[in-house]
Protein backbone atom coordinates (compact mmCIF):
# COMPACT_ATOMS: atom_id res chain seq x y z
CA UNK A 1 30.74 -24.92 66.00
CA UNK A 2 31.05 -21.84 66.98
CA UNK A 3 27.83 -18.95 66.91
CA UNK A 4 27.83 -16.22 64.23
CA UNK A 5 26.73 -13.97 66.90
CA UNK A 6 30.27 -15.04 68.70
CA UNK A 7 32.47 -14.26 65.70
CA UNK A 8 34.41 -10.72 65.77
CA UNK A 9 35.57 -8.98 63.66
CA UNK A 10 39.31 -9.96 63.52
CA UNK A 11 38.13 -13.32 63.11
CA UNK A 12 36.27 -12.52 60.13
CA UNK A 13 39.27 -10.35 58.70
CA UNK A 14 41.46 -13.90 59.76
CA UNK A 15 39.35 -15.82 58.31
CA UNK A 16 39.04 -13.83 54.76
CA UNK A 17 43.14 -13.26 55.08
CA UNK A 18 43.54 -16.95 54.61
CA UNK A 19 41.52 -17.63 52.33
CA UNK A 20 41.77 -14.45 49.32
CA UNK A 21 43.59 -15.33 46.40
CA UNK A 22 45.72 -12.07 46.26
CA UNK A 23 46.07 -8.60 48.23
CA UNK A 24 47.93 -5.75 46.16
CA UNK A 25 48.91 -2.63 47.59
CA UNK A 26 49.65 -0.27 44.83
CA UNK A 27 50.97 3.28 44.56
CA UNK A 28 50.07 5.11 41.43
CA UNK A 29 51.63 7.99 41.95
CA UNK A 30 54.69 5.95 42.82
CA UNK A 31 54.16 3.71 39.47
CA UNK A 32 54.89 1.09 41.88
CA UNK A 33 52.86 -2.39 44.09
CA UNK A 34 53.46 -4.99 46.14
CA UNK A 35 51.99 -8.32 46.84
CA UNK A 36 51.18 -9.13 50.30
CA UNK A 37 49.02 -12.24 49.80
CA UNK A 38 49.60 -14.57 46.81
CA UNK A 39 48.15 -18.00 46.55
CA UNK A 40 47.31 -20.30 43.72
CA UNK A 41 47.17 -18.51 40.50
CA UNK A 42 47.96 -15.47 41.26
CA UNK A 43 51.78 -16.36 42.20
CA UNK A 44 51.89 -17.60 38.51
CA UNK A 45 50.11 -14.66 37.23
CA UNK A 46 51.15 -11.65 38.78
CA UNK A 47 54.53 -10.87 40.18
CA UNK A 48 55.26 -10.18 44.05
CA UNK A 49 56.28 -6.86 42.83
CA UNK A 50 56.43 -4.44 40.06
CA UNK A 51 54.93 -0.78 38.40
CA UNK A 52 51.72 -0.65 38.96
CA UNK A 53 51.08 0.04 35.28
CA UNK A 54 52.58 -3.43 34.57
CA UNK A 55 49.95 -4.35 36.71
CA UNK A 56 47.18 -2.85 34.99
CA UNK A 57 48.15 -4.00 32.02
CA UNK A 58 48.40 -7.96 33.51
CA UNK A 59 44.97 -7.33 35.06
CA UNK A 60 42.68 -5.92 31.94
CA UNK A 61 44.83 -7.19 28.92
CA UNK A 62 45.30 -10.83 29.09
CA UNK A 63 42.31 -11.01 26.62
CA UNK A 64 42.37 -14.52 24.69
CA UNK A 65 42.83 -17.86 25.45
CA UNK A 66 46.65 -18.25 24.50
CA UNK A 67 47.50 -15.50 26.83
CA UNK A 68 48.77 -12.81 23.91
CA UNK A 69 49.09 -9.09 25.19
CA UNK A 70 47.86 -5.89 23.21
CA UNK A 71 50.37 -4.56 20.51
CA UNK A 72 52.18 -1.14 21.99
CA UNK A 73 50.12 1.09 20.56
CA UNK A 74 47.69 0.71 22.64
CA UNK A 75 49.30 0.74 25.52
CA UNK A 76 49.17 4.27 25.56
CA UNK A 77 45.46 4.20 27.29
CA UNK A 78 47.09 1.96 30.19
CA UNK A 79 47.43 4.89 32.25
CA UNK A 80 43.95 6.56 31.98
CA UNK A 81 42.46 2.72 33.80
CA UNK A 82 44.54 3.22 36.50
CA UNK A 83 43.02 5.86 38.84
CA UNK A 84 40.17 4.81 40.72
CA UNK A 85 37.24 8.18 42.18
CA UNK A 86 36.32 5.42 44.80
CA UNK A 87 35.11 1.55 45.20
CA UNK A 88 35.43 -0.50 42.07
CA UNK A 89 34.78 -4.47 41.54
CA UNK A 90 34.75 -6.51 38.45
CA UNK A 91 35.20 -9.75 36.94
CA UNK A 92 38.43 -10.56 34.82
CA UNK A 93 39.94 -13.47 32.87
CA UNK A 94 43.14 -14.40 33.80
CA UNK A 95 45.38 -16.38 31.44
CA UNK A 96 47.52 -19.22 33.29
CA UNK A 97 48.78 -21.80 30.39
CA UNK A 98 46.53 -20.91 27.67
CA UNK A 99 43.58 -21.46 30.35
CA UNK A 100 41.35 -18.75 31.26
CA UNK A 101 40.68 -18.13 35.57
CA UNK A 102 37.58 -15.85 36.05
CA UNK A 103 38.60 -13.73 38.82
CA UNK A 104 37.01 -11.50 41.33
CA UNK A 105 38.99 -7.96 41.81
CA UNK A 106 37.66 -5.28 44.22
CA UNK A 107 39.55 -2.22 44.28
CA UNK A 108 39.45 -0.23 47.39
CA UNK A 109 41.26 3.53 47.57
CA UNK A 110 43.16 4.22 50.63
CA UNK A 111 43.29 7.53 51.76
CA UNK A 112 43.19 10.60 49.51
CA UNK A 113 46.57 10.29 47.61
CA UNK A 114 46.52 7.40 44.68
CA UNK A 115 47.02 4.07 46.92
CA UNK A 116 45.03 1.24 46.77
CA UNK A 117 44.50 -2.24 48.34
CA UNK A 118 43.68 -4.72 44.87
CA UNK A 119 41.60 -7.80 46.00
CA UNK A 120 41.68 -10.81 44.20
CA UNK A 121 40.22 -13.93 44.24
CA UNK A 122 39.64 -16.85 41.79
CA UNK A 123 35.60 -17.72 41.53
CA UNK A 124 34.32 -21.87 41.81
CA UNK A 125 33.82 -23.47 38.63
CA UNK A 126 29.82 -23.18 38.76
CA UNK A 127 30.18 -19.43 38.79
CA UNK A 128 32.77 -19.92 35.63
CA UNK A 129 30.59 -22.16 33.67
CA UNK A 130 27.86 -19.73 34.38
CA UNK A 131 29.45 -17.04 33.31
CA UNK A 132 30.81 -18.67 30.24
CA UNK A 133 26.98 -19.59 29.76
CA UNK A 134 25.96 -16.14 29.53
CA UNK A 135 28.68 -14.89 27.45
CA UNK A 136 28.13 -17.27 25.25
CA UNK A 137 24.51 -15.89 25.14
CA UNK A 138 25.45 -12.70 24.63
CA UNK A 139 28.39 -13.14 21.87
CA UNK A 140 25.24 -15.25 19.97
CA UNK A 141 22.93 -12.31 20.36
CA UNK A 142 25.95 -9.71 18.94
CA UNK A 143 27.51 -11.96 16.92
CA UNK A 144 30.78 -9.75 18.66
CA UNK A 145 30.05 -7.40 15.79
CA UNK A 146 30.60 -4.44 18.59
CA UNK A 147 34.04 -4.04 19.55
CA UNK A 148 34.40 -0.52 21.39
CA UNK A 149 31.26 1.56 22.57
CA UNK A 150 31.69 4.75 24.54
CA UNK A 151 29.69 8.03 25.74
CA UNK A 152 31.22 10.97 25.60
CA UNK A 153 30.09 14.91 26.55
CA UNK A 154 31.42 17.54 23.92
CA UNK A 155 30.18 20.57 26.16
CA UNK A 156 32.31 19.05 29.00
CA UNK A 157 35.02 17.36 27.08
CA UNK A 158 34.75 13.71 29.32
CA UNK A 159 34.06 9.80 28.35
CA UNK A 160 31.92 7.53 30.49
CA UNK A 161 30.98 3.81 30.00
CA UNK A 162 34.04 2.74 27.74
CA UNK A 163 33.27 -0.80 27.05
CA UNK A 164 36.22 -2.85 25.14
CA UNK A 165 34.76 -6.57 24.40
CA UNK A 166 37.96 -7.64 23.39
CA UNK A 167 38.72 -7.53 26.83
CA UNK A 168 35.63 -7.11 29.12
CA UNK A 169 31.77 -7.08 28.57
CA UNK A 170 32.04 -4.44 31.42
CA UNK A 171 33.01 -0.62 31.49
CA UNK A 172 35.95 0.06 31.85
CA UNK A 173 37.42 2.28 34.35
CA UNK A 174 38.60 4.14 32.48
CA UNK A 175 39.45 8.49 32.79
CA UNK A 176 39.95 10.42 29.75
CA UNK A 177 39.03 12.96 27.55
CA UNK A 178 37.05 13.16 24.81
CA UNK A 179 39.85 15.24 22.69
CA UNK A 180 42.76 13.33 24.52
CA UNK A 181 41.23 9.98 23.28
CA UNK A 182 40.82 11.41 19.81
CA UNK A 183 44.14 12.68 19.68
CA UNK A 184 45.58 9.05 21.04
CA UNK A 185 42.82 6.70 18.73
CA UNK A 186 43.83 8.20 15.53
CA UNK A 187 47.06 6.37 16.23
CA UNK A 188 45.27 3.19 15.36
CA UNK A 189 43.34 4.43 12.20
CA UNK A 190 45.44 3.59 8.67
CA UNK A 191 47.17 6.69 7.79
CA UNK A 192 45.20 7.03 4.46
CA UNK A 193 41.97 7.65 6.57
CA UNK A 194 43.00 9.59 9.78
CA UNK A 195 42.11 12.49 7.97
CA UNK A 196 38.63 11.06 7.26
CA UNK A 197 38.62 10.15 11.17
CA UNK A 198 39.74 13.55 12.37
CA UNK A 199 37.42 15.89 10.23
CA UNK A 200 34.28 13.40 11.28
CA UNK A 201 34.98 12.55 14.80
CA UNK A 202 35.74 16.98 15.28
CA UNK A 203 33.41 18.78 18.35
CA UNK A 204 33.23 21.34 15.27
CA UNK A 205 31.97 19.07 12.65
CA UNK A 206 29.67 16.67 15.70
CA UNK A 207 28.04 20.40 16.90
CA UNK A 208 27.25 21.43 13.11
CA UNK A 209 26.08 18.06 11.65
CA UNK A 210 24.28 16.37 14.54
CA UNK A 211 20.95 16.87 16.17
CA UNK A 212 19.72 15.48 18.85
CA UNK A 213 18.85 11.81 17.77
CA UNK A 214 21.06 11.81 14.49
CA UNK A 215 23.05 9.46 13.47
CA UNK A 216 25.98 8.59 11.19
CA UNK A 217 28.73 6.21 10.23
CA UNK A 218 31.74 6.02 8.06
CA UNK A 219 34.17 3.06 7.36
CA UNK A 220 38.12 3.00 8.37
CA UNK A 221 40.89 0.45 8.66
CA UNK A 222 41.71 0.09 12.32
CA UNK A 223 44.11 -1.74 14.26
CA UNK A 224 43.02 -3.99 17.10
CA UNK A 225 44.53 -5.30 19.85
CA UNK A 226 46.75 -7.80 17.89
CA UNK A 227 47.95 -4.87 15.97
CA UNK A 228 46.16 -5.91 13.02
CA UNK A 229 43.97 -3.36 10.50
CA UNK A 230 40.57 -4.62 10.68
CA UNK A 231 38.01 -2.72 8.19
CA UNK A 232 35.64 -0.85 11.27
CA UNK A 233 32.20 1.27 11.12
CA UNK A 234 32.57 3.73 13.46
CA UNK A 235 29.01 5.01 14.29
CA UNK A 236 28.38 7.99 16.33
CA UNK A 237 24.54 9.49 17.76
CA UNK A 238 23.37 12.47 19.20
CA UNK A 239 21.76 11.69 22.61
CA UNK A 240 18.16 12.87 22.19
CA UNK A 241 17.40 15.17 25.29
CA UNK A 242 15.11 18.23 25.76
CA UNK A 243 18.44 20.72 25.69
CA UNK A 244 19.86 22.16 22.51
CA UNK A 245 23.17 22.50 24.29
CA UNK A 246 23.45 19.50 25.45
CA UNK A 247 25.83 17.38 22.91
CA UNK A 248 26.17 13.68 24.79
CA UNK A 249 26.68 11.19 22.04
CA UNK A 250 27.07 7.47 21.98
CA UNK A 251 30.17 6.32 19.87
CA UNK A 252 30.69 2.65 18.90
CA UNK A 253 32.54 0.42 16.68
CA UNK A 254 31.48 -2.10 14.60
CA UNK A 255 33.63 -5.20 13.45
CA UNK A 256 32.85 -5.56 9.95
CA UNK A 257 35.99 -6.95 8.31
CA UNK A 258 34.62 -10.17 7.02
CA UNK A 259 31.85 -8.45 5.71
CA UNK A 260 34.04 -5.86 4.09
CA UNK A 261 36.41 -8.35 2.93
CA UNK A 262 33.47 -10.15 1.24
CA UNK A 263 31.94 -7.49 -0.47
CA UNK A 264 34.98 -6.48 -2.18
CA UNK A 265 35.74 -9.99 -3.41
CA UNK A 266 32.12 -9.83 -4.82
CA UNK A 267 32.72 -6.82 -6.32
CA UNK A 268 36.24 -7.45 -7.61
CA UNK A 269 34.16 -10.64 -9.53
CA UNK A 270 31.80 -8.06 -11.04
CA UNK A 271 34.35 -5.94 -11.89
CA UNK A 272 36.15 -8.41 -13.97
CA UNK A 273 32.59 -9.15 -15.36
CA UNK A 274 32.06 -6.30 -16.50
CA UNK A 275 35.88 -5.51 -17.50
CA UNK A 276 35.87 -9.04 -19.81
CA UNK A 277 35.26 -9.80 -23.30
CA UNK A 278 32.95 -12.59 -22.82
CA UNK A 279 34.51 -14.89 -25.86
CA UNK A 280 37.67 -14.07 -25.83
CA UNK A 281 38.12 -13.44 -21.65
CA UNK A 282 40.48 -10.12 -22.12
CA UNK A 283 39.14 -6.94 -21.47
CA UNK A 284 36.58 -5.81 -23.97
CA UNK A 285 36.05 -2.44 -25.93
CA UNK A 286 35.32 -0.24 -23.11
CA UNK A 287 38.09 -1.27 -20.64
CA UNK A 288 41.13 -1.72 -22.92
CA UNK A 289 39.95 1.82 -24.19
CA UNK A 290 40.13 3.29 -20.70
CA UNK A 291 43.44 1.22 -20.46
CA UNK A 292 44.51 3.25 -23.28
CA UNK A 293 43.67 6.50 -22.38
CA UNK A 294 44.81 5.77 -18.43
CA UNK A 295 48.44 4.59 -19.90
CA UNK A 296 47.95 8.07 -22.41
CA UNK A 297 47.51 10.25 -19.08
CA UNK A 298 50.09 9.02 -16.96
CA UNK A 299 52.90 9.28 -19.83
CA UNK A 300 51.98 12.41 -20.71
CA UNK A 301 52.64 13.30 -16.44
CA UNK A 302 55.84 11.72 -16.01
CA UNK A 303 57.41 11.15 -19.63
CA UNK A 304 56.84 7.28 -19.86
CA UNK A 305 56.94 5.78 -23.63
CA UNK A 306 54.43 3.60 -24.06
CA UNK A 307 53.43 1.71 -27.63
CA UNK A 308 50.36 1.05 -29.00
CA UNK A 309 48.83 -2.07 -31.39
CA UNK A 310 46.17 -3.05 -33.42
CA UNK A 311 45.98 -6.71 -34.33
CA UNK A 312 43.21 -8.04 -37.39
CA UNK A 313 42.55 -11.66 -38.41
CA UNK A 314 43.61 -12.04 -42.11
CA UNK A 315 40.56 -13.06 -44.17
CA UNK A 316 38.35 -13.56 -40.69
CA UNK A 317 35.37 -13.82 -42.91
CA UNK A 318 36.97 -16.94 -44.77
CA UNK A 319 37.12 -18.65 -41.38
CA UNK A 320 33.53 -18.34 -40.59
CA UNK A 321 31.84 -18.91 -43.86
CA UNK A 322 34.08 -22.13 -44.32
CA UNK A 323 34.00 -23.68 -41.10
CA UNK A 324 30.95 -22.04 -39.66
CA UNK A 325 30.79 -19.18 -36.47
CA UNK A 326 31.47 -22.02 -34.19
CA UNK A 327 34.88 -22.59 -35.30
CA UNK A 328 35.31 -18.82 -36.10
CA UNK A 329 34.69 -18.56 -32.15
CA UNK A 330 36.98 -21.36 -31.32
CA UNK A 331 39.58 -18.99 -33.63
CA UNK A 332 39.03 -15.87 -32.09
CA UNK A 333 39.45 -17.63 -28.72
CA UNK A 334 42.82 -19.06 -29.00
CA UNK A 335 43.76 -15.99 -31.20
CA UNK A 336 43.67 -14.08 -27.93
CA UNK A 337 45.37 -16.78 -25.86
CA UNK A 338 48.05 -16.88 -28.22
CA UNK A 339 48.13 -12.74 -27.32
CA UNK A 340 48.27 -13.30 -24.15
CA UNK A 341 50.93 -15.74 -23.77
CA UNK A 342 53.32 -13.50 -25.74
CA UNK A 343 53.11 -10.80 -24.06
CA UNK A 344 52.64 -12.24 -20.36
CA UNK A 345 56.10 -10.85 -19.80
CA UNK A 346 55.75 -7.09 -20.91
CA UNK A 347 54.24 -4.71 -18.77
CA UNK A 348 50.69 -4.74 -21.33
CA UNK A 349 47.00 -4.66 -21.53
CA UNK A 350 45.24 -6.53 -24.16
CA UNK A 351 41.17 -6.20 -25.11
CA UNK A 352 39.45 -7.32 -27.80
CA UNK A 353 38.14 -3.83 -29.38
CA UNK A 354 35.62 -5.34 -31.78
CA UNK A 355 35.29 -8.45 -34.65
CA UNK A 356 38.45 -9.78 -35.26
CA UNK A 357 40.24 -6.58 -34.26
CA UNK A 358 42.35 -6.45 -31.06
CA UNK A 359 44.50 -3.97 -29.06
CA UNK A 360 47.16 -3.81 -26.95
CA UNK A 361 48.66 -1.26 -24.97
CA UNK A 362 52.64 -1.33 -24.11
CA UNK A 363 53.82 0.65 -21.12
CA UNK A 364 57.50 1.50 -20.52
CA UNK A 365 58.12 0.83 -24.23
CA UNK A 366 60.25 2.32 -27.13
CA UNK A 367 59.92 2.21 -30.97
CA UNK A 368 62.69 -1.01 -31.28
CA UNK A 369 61.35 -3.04 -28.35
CA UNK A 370 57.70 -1.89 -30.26
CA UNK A 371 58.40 -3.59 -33.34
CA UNK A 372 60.12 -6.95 -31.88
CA UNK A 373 56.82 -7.45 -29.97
CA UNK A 374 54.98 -6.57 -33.10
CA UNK A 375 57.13 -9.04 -35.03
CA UNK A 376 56.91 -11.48 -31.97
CA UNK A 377 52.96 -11.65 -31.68
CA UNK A 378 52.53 -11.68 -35.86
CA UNK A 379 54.96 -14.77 -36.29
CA UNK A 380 53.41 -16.54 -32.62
CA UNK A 381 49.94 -16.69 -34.80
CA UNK A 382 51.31 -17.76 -38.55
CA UNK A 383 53.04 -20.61 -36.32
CA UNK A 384 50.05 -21.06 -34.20
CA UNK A 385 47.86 -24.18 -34.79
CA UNK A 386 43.80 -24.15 -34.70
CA UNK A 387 41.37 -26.13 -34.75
CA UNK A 388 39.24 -26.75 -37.46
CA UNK A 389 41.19 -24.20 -39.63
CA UNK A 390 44.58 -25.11 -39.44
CA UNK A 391 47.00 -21.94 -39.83
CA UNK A 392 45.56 -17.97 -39.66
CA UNK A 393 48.03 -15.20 -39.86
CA UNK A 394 47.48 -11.67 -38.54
CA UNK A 395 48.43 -8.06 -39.46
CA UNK A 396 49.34 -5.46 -36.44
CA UNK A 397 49.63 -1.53 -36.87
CA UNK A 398 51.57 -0.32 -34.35
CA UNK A 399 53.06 3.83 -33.50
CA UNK A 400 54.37 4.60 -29.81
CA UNK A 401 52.64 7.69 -27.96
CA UNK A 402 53.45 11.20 -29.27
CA UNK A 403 53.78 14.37 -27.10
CA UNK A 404 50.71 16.04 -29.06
CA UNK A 405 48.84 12.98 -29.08
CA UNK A 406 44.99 12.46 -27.96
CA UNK A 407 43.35 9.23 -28.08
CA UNK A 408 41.93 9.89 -31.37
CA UNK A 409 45.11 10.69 -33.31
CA UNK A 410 46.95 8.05 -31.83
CA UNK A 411 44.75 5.70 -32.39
CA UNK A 412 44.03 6.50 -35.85
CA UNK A 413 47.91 6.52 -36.71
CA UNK A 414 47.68 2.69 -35.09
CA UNK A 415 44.99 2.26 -37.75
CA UNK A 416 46.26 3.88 -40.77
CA UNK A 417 49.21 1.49 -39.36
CA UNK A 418 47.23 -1.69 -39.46
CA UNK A 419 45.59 -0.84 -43.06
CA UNK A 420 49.27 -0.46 -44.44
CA UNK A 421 50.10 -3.51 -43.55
CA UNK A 422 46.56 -5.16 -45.06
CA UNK A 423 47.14 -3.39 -48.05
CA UNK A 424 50.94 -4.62 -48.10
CA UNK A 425 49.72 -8.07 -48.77
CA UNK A 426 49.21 -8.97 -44.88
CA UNK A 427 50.76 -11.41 -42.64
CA UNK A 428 52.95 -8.69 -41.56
CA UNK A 429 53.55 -5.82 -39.10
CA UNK A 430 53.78 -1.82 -40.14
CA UNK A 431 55.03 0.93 -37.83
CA UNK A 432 53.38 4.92 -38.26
């Protein structure tokens, strides 16, 4: 065996020739490389030749397991990872048949114009599973929730440390500017909030708001590398230092979709809590009155008849001192089902405004169409069977929306409606 003190030089550069997984030369300038070693892998994975931005691209954003690619949008930042100040080495995935390679790249500049030699080689599986090991550390610690972090410097206008864990646990290289990031990000923020974005991600509005050690959030829809809208907390903070001039902040985004997506559905639930009748199930009092006025509002913007209807148990009272408050429950119960299901094909909203006494709202309505679902819903209860009582029947007031009409007035002509038709001998409908 031959001495390490006897081995040159070209033997070692022999020796490491044979043996690298891949050797690149690429010209940036050019938008152009070429492969001058490929072996294993790498003559799956990357093409003997190509633009060197398809390279990039092959190189940082095979991020998952089933090999998918980000969405166009971001492809946009491809260009500002592709020029290298000097050395630069990291580790990558690369995707071969849904299975993940960790790879070794070293980049190496040659000369002063944008050339350089890419270095690639596939590490043992005892370095893999170590890796894996600590990332899986790591993901257990974050929990992932971190998806982007970056430092920028307003006074200079640069980024440092980008960090995208979609792809890499490393920073990136990566060379842009803070405003020419902004300007490209906002791409990716849904175009209800880019305003929001723009006003609080602003030098002006960072200088004015922010001292040194401050920090604040604000939640967006933004898309990720799948070209999905995830909900996102983008959280930025002031750098404490001992300069007043100096504005360094730290800017990072937070995954919190499922969270998001959670609390709304909890919410939603309360809402409808809080929005129901808790007998009958429809809305009560307060939100089929803010139905009213809502559907009120909007027709007196844009012109849109709408109808409105007071139903009333005839001889309610009967029912519970008869049969008891039980039954009268059990009633007032189906009573709204029976509401419901008749009007489950109009455009309607139907609450329980107090006792025995409902109302529905009709949007998109006129007087005829009024009175046949007046006529519809009064003989849909006389028909109607219940238990423990037998047969009810109802009176409804109804009058469509006038242009001088507030809620009182309309309501009130609903009423005087509804008391016609009581005082008619009931069972029966009456339009104001």
């Amino acid at each position: 065996m031959q001495s390490i003190n006897d081995v040159t030089f070209e033997q070692a550069l022999d020796y490491y020739g044979k043996s690298v997984g891949a050797v690149l030369i690429a010209d940036r300038a050019a938008d152009t490389y070429r492969a001058l070693v490929r072996r294993g892998i790498f003559q799956d994975v990357i093409a003997e030749s190509g633009t060197y931005e398809e390279l990039v691209r092959t190189l940082w954003f095979h991020y998952s397991a089933d090999g998918r690619e980000i969405v166009d949008n971001y492809n946009v930042f491809v260009p500002n990872m592709s020029k290298f100040a000097g050395k630069y080495s990291k580790r990558l995935k690369l995707i071969l048949s849904e299975i993940p390679h960790l790879v070794q790249m070293s980049v190496q500049p040659v000369g002063d114009e944008d050339r350089y030699l890419f270095l690639l080689d596939e590490l043992d599986e005892s370095v893999k599973e170590k890796d894996e090991e600590t990332e899986n550390k790591v993901s257990t610690i974050q929990n992932n929730i971190y998806v982007f972090t970056m430092a920028f410097d307003l006074v200079r206008d640069t980024t440092s440390s980008v960090s995208l864990t979609e792809v890499s646990d490393d920073a990136l290289n990566y060379d842009i500017s803070y405003s020419g990031w902004r300007d490209m990000i906002v791409n990716m923020i849904w175009e209800d909030e880019k305003a929001l974005f723009m006003e609080r991600s602003s030098p002006e509005y960072l200088r004015a708001h922010f001292k040194p050690g401050h920090v604040e959030s604000f939640d967006v829809r933004m898309m990720n590398l799948d070209g999905v809208f995830k909900w996102s907390k983008l959280i930025f903070s002031r750098m404490e230092t001992n300069n007043e001039n100096d504005f360094r902040f730290v800017y990072m985004v937070q995954n919190i979709h499922e969270t998001t997506m959670s609390m709304k559905a909890t919410l939603k639930q309360y809402e409808e809590l809080a929005s129901r009748d808790p007998l009958t199930q429809i809305f009560n009092h307060g939100r089929i009155e803010t139905e009213i006025c809502n559907a009120m509002e909007q027709a007196h913007k844009d012109g849109t008849p709408i109808g409105l209807m007071i139903l009333d148990i005839d001889h309610f009272k009967s029912v519970n001192d008869r049969f008891g408050h039980a039954v009268g429950d059990t009633t007032l119960k189906h009573f709204a089902e029976i509401i419901n299901e008749t009007l489950k094909e109009r455009n309607a909203a139907v609450g329980r405004w107090g006792g025995e006494e409902f109302a529905a709202v009709l949007y998109d309505t006129d007087e005829e169409n009024l009175k046949q679902t007046s006529e519809a819903l009064r003989l849909a209860v006389a028909e109607g069977s219940f238990a423990g009582v037998g047969s009810i029947t109802c009176s409804v007031g109804a009058t469509m929306l006038r242009r001088e009409d507030v809620l009182e007035s309309w309501f009130e002509r609903a009423d005087q409606a509804l008391y016609n038709a009581k005082t008619d001998g009931r069972n029966r409908i009456c339009l104001n």
